[in-house]
C-alpha atoms as a PDB file:
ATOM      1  CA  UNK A   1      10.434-118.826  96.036  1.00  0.00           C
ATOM      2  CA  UNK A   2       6.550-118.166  95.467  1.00  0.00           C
ATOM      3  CA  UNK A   3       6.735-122.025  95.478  1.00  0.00           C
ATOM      4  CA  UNK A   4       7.962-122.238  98.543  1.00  0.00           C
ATOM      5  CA  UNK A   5       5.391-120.020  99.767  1.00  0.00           C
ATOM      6  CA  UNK A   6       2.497-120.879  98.165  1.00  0.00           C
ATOM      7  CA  UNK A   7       3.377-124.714  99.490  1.00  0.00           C
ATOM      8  CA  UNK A   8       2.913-123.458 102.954  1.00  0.00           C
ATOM      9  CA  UNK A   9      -0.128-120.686 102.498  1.00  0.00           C
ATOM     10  CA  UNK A  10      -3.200-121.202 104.205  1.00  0.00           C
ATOM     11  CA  UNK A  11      -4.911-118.285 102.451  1.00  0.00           C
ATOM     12  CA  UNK A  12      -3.493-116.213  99.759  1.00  0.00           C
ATOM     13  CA  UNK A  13      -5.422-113.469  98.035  1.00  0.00           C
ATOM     14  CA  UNK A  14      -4.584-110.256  96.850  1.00  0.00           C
ATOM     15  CA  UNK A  15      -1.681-109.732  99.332  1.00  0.00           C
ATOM     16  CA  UNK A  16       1.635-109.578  98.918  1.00  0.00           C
ATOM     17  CA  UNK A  17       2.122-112.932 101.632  1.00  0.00           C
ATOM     18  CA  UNK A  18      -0.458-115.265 102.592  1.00  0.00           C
ATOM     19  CA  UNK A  19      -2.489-114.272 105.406  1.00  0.00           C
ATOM     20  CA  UNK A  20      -2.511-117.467 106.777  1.00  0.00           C
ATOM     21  CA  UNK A  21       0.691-120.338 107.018  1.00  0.00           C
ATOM     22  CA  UNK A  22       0.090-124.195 107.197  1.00  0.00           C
ATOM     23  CA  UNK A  23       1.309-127.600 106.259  1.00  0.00           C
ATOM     24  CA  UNK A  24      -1.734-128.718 105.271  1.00  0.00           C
ATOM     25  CA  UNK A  25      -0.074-129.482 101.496  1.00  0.00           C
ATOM     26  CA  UNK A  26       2.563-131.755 103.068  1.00  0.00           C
ATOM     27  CA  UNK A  27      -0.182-133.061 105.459  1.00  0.00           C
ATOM     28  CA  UNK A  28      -1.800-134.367 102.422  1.00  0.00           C
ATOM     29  CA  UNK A  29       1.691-135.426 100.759  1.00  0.00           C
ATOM     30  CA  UNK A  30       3.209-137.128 103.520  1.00  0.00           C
ATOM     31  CA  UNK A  31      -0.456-139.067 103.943  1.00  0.00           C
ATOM     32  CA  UNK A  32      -2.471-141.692 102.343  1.00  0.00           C
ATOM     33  CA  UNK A  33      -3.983-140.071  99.796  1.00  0.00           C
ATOM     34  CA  UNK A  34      -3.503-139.596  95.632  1.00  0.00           C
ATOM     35  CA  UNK A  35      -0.507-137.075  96.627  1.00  0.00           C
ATOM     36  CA  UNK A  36       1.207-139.120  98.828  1.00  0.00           C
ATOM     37  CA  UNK A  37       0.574-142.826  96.870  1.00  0.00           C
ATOM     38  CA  UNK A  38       2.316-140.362  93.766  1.00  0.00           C
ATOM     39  CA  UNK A  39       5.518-139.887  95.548  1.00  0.00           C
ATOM     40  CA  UNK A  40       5.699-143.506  96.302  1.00  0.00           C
ATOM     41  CA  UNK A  41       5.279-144.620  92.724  1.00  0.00           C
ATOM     42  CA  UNK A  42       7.647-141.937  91.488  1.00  0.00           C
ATOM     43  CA  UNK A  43       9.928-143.493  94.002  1.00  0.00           C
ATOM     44  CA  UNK A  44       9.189-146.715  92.697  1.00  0.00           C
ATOM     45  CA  UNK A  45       9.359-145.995  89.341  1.00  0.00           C
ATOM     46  CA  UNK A  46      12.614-144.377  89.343  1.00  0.00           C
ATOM     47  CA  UNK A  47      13.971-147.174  91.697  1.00  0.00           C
ATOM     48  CA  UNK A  48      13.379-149.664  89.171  1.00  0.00           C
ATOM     49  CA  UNK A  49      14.621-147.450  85.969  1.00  0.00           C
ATOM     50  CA  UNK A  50      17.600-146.552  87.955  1.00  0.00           C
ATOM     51  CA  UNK A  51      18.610-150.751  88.689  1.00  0.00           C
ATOM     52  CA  UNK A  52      17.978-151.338  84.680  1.00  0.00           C
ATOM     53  CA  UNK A  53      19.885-147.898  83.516  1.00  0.00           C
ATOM     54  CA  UNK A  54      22.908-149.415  86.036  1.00  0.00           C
ATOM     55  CA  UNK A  55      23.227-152.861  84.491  1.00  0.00           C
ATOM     56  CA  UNK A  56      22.536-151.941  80.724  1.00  0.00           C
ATOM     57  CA  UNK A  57      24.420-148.717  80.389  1.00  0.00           C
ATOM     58  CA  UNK A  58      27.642-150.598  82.121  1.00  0.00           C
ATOM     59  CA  UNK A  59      27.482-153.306  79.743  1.00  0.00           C
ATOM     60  CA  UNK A  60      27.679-151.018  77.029  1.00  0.00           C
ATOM     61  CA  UNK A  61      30.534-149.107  78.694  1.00  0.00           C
ATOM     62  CA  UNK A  62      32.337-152.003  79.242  1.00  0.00           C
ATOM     63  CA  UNK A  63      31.745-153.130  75.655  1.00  0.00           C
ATOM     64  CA  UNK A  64      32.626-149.675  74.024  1.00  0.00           C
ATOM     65  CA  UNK A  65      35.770-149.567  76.330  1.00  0.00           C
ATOM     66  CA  UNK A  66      37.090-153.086  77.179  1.00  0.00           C
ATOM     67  CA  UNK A  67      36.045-154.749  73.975  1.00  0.00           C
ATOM     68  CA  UNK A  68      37.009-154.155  70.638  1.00  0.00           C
ATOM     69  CA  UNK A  69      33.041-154.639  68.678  1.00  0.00           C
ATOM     70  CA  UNK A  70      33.114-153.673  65.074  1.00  0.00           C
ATOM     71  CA  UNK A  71      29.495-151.767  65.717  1.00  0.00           C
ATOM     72  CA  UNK A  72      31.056-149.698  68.614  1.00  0.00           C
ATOM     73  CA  UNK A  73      30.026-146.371  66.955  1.00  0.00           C
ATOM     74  CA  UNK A  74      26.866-147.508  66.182  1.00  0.00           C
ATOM     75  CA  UNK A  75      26.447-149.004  69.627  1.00  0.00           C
ATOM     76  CA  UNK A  76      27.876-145.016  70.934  1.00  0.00           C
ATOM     77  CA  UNK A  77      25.162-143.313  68.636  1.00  0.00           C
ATOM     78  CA  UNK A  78      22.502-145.727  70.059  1.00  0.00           C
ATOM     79  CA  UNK A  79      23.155-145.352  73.045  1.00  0.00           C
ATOM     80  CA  UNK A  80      23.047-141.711  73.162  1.00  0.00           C
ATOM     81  CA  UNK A  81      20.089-141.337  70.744  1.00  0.00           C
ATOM     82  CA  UNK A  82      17.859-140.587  73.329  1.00  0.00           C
ATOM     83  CA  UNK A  83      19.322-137.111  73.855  1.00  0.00           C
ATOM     84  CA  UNK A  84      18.335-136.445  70.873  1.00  0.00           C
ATOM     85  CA  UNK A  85      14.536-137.992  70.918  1.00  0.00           C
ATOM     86  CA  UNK A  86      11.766-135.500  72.581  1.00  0.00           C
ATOM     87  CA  UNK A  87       9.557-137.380  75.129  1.00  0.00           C
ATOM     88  CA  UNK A  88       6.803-136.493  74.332  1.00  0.00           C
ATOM     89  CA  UNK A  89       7.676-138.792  70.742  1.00  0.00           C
ATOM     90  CA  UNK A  90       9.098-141.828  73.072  1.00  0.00           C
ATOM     91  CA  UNK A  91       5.586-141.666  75.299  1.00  0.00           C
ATOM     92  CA  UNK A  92       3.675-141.513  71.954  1.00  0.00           C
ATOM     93  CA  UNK A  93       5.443-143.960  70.326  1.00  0.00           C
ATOM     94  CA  UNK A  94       4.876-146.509  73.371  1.00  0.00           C
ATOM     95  CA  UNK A  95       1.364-145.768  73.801  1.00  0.00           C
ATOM     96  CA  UNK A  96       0.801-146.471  69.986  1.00  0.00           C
ATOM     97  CA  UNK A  97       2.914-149.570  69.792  1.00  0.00           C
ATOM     98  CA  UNK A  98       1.741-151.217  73.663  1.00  0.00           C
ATOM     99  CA  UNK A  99      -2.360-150.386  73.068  1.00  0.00           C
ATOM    100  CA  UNK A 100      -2.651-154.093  73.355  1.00  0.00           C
ATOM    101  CA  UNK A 101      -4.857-156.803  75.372  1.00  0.00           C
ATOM    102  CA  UNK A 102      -1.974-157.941  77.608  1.00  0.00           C
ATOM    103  CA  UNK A 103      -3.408-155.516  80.755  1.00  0.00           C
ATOM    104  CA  UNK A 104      -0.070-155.120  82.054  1.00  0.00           C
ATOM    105  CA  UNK A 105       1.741-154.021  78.785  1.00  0.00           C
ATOM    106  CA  UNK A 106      -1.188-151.669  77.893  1.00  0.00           C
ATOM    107  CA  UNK A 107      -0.845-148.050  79.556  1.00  0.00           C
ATOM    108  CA  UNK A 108      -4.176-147.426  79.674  1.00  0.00           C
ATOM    109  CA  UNK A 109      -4.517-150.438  82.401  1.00  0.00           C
ATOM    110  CA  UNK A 110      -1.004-150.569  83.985  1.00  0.00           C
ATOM    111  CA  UNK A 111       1.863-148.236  83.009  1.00  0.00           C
ATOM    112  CA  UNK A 112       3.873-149.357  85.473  1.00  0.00           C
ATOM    113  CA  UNK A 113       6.196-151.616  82.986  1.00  0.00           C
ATOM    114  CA  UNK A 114       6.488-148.644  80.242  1.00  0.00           C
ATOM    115  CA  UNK A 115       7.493-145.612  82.525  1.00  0.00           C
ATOM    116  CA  UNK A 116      10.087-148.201  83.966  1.00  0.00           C
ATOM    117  CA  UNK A 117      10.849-148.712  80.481  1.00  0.00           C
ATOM    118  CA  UNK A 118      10.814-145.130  79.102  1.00  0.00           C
ATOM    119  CA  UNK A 119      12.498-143.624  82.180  1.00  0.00           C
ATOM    120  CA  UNK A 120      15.514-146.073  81.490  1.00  0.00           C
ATOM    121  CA  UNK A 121      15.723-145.366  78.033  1.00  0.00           C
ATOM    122  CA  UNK A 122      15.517-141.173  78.564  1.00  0.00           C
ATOM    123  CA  UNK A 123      17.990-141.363  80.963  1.00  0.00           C
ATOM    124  CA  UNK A 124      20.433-143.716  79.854  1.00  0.00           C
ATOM    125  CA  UNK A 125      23.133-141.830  78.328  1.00  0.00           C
ATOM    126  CA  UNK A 126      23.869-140.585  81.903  1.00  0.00           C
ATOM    127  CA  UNK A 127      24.720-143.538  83.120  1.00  0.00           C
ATOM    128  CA  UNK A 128      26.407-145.148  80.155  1.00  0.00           C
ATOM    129  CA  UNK A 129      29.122-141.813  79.872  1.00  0.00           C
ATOM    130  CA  UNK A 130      29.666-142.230  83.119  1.00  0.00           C
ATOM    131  CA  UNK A 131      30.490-145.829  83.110  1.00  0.00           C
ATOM    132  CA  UNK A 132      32.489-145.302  80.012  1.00  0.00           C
ATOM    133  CA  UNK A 133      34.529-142.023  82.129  1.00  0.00           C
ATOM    134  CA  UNK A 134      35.369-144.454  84.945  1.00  0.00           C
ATOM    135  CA  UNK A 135      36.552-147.657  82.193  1.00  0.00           C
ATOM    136  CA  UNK A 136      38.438-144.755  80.913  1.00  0.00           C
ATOM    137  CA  UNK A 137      40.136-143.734  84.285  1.00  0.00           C
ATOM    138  CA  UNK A 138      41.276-147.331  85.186  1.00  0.00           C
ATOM    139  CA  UNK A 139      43.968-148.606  83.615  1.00  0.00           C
ATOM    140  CA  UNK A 140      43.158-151.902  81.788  1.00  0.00           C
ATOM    141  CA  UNK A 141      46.677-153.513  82.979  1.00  0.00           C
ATOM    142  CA  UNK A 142      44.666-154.398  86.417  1.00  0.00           C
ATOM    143  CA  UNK A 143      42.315-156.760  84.775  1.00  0.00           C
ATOM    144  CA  UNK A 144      44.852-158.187  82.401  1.00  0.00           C
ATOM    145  CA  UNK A 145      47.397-158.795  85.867  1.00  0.00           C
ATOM    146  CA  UNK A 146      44.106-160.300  86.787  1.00  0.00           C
ATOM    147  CA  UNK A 147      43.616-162.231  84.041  1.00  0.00           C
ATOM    148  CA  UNK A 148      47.007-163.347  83.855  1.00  0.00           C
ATOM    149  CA  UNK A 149      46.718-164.634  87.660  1.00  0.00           C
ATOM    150  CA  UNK A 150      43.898-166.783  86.322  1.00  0.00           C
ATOM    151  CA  UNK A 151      40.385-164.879  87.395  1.00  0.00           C
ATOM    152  CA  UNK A 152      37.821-165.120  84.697  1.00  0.00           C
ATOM    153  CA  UNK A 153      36.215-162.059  83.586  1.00  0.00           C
ATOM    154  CA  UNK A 154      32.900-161.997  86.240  1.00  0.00           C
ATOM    155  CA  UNK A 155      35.319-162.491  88.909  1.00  0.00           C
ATOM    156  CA  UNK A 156      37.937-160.068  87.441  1.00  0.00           C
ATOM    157  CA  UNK A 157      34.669-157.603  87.420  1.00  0.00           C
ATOM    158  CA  UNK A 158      33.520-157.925  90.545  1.00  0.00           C
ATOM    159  CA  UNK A 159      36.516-158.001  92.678  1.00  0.00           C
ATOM    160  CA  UNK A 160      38.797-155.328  90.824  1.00  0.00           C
ATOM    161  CA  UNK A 161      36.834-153.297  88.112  1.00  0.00           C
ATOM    162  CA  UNK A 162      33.966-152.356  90.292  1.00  0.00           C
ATOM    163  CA  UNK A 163      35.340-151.509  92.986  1.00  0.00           C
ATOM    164  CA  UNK A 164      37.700-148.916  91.069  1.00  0.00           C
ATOM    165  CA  UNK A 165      35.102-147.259  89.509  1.00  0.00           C
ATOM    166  CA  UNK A 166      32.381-147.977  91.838  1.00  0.00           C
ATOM    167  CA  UNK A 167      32.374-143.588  92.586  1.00  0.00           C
ATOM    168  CA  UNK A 168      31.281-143.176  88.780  1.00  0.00           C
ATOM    169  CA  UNK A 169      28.776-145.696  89.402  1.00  0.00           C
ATOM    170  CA  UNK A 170      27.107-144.614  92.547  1.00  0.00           C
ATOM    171  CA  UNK A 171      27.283-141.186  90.918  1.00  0.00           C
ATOM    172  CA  UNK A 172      25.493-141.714  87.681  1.00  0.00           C
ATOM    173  CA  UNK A 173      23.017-143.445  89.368  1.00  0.00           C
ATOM    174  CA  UNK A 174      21.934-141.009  91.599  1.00  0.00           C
ATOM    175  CA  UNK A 175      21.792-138.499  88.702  1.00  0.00           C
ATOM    176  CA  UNK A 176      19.315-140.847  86.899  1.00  0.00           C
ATOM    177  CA  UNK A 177      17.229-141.394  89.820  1.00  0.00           C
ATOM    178  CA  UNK A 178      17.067-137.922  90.228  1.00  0.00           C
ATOM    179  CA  UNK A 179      15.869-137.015  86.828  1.00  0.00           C
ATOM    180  CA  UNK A 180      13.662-139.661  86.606  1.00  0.00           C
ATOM    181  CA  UNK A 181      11.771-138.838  89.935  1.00  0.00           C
ATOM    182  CA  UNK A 182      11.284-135.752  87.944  1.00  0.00           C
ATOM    183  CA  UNK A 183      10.488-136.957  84.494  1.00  0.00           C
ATOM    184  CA  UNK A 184       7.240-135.242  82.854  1.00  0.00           C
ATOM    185  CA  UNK A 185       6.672-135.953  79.037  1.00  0.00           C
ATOM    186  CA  UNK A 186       6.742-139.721  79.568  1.00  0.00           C
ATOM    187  CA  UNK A 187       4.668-139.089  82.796  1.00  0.00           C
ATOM    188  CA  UNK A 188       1.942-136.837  81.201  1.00  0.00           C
ATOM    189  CA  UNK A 189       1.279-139.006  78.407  1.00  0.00           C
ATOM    190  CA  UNK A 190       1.334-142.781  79.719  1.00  0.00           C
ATOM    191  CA  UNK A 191      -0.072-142.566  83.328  1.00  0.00           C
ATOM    192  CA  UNK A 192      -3.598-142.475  82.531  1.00  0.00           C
ATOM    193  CA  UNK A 193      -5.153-143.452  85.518  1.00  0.00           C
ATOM    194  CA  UNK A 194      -5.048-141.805  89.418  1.00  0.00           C
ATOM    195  CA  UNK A 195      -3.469-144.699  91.540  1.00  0.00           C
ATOM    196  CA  UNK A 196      -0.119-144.874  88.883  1.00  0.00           C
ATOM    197  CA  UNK A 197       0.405-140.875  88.586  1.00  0.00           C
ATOM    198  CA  UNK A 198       3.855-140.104  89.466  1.00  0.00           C
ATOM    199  CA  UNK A 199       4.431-136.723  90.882  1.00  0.00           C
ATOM    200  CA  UNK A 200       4.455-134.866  87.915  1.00  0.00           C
ATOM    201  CA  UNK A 201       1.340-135.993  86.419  1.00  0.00           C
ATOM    202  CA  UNK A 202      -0.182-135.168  89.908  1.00  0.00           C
ATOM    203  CA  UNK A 203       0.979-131.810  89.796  1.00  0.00           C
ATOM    204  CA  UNK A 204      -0.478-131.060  86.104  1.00  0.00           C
ATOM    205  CA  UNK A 205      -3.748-132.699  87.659  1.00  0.00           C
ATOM    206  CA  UNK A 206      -3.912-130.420  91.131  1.00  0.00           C
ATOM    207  CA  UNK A 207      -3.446-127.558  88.633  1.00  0.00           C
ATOM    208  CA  UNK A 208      -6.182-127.595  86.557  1.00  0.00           C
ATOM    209  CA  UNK A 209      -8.664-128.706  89.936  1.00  0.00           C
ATOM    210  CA  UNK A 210     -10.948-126.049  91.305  1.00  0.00           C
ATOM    211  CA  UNK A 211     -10.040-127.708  95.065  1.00  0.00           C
ATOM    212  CA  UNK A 212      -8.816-124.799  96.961  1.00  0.00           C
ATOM    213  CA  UNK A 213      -6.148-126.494  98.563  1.00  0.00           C
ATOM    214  CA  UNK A 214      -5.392-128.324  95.496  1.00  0.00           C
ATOM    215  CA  UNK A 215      -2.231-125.530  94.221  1.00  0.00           C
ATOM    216  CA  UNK A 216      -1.017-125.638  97.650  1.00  0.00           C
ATOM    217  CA  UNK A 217      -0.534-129.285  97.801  1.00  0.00           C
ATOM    218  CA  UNK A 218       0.849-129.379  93.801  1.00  0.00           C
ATOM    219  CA  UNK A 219       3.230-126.962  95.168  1.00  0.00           C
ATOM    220  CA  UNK A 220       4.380-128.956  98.179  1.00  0.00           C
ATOM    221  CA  UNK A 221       5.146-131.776  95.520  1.00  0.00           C
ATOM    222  CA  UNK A 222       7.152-129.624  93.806  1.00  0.00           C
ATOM    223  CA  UNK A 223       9.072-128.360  96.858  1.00  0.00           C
ATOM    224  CA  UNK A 224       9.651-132.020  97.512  1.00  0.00           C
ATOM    225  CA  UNK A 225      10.644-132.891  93.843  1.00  0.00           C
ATOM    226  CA  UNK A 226      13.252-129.762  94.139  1.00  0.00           C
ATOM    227  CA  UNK A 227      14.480-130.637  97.152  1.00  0.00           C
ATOM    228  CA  UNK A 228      15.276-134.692  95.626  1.00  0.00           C
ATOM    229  CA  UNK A 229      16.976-133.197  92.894  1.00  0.00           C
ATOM    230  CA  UNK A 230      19.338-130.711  95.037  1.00  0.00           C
ATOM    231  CA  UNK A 231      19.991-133.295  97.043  1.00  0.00           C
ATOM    232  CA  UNK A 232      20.795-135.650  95.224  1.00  0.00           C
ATOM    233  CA  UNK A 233      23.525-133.160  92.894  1.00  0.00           C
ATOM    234  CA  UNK A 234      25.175-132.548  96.322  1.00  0.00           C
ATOM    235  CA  UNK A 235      25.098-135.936  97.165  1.00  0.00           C
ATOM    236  CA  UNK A 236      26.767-137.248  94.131  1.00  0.00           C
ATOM    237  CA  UNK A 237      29.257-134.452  93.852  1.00  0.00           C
ATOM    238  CA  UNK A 238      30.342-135.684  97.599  1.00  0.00           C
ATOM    239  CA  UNK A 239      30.751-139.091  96.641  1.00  0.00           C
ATOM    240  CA  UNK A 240      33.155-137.706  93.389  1.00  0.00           C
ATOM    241  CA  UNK A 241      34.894-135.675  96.331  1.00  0.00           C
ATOM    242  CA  UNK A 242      35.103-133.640  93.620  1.00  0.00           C
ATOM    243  CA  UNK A 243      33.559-131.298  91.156  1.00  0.00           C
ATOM    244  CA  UNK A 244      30.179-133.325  89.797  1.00  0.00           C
ATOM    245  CA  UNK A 245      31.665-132.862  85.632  1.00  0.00           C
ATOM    246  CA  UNK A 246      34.229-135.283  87.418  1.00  0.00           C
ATOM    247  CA  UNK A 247      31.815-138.060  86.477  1.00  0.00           C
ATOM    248  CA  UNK A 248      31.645-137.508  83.503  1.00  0.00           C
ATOM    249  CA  UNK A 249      35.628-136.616  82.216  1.00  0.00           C
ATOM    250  CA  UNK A 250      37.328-139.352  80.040  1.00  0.00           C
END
């Protein structure tokens, strides 16, 4: 709540409420400036980690369900591994390994290609149990009647397997947008330079500035990052028609 408040004060000192109310903080969001060019790369960012979490994690699903691979538990543990991994020791590990000459590999120039990178791999086992839930839910004699009928396996994909589990899809997706919009170990460590902050690493920045609208507007980002991530639980919990854990239920 003092969020909330403090994202609209004006003036705020030794009161219990601000003395004075404005939206100067989403002014300066909703504009040109560092906040506002933030919430477009976060968009951006999590856009683009979302597309490549979608098309990886279902090819694993559909390889750990549809397939019989002799690494499918190794290819389960993989894919989950990054529950396990802190961020902070991904963002590290990247900035380390990518400290190269290539400018748009190197962090320090352009991290726009890693926090793609390390958003898809945090988030990925979201996407790829929810994949693996909606394999689960649809019974394989569809695609074989398919098969049978002579469709090859694209075709068999795209005009009977997707469509059936196309909820689950949507779904997970929206979940790892979500989180990533919000992601802040990868964020804190790779963006290293003002025009590629995503909102996050603006909101450490605004926090430690002596500006004295500076908390206001760090707090109107996080208003807006709140209100992305509500939205987007209720949003995928309407698609399931159901209870959200639906997504994920084998």
């Amino acid at each position: 709540m003092s969020v909330v408040i403090q994202s609209f004060s004006g003036k705020w000192f030794l009161s219990i409420l601000p003395t004075e109310w404005n939206i100067d903080g989403y002014r300066e969001v909703f504009g040109r400036g560092l906040a506002g060019l933030s919430v477009r790369n976060s968009l951006l960012f999590a856009s683009l980690s979302s597309v490549l979490d979608v098309v990886i994690g279902v090819s694993i699903a559909w390889l750990l369900t549809r397939r019989r691979v002799p690494f499918a538990g190794v290819l389960d543990a993989l894919a989950m591994l990054p529950l396990a991994l802190p961020g902070l020791v991904v963002a590290f590990g990247y900035l380390a390994g990518f400290d190269v000459e290539v400018g748009w590999l190197n962090p320090r120039e352009n991290p726009t290609v890693l926090l793609v990178i390390s958003y898809s791999v945090r988030r990925l086992p979201y996407i790829v149990r929810s994949a693996v839930a909606g394999f689960e839910q649809t019974s394989v004699t569809y695609e074989e009647a398919s098969a049978n009928l002579g469709a090859n396996t694209l075709r068999t994909l795209r005009r009977i397997t997707f469509p059936m589990i196309s909820a689950h899809l949507v779904a997970g997706g929206i979940l790892v947008f979500a989180f990533a919009m919000l992601e802040v170990s990868d964020s804190l460590i790779l963006a290293m330079r003002e025009p590629y902050f995503p909102i996050t690493k603006m909101i450490y920045q605004l926090m430690g500035r002596i500006e004295p609208n500076a908390p206001t507007v760090a707090c109107a980002l996080g208003v807006i990052g709140m209100l992305v991530l509500a939205g987007s639980l209720v949003l995928a919990g309407r698609i399931m028609g159901r209870r959200l854990g639906a997504v994920f239920r084998v």
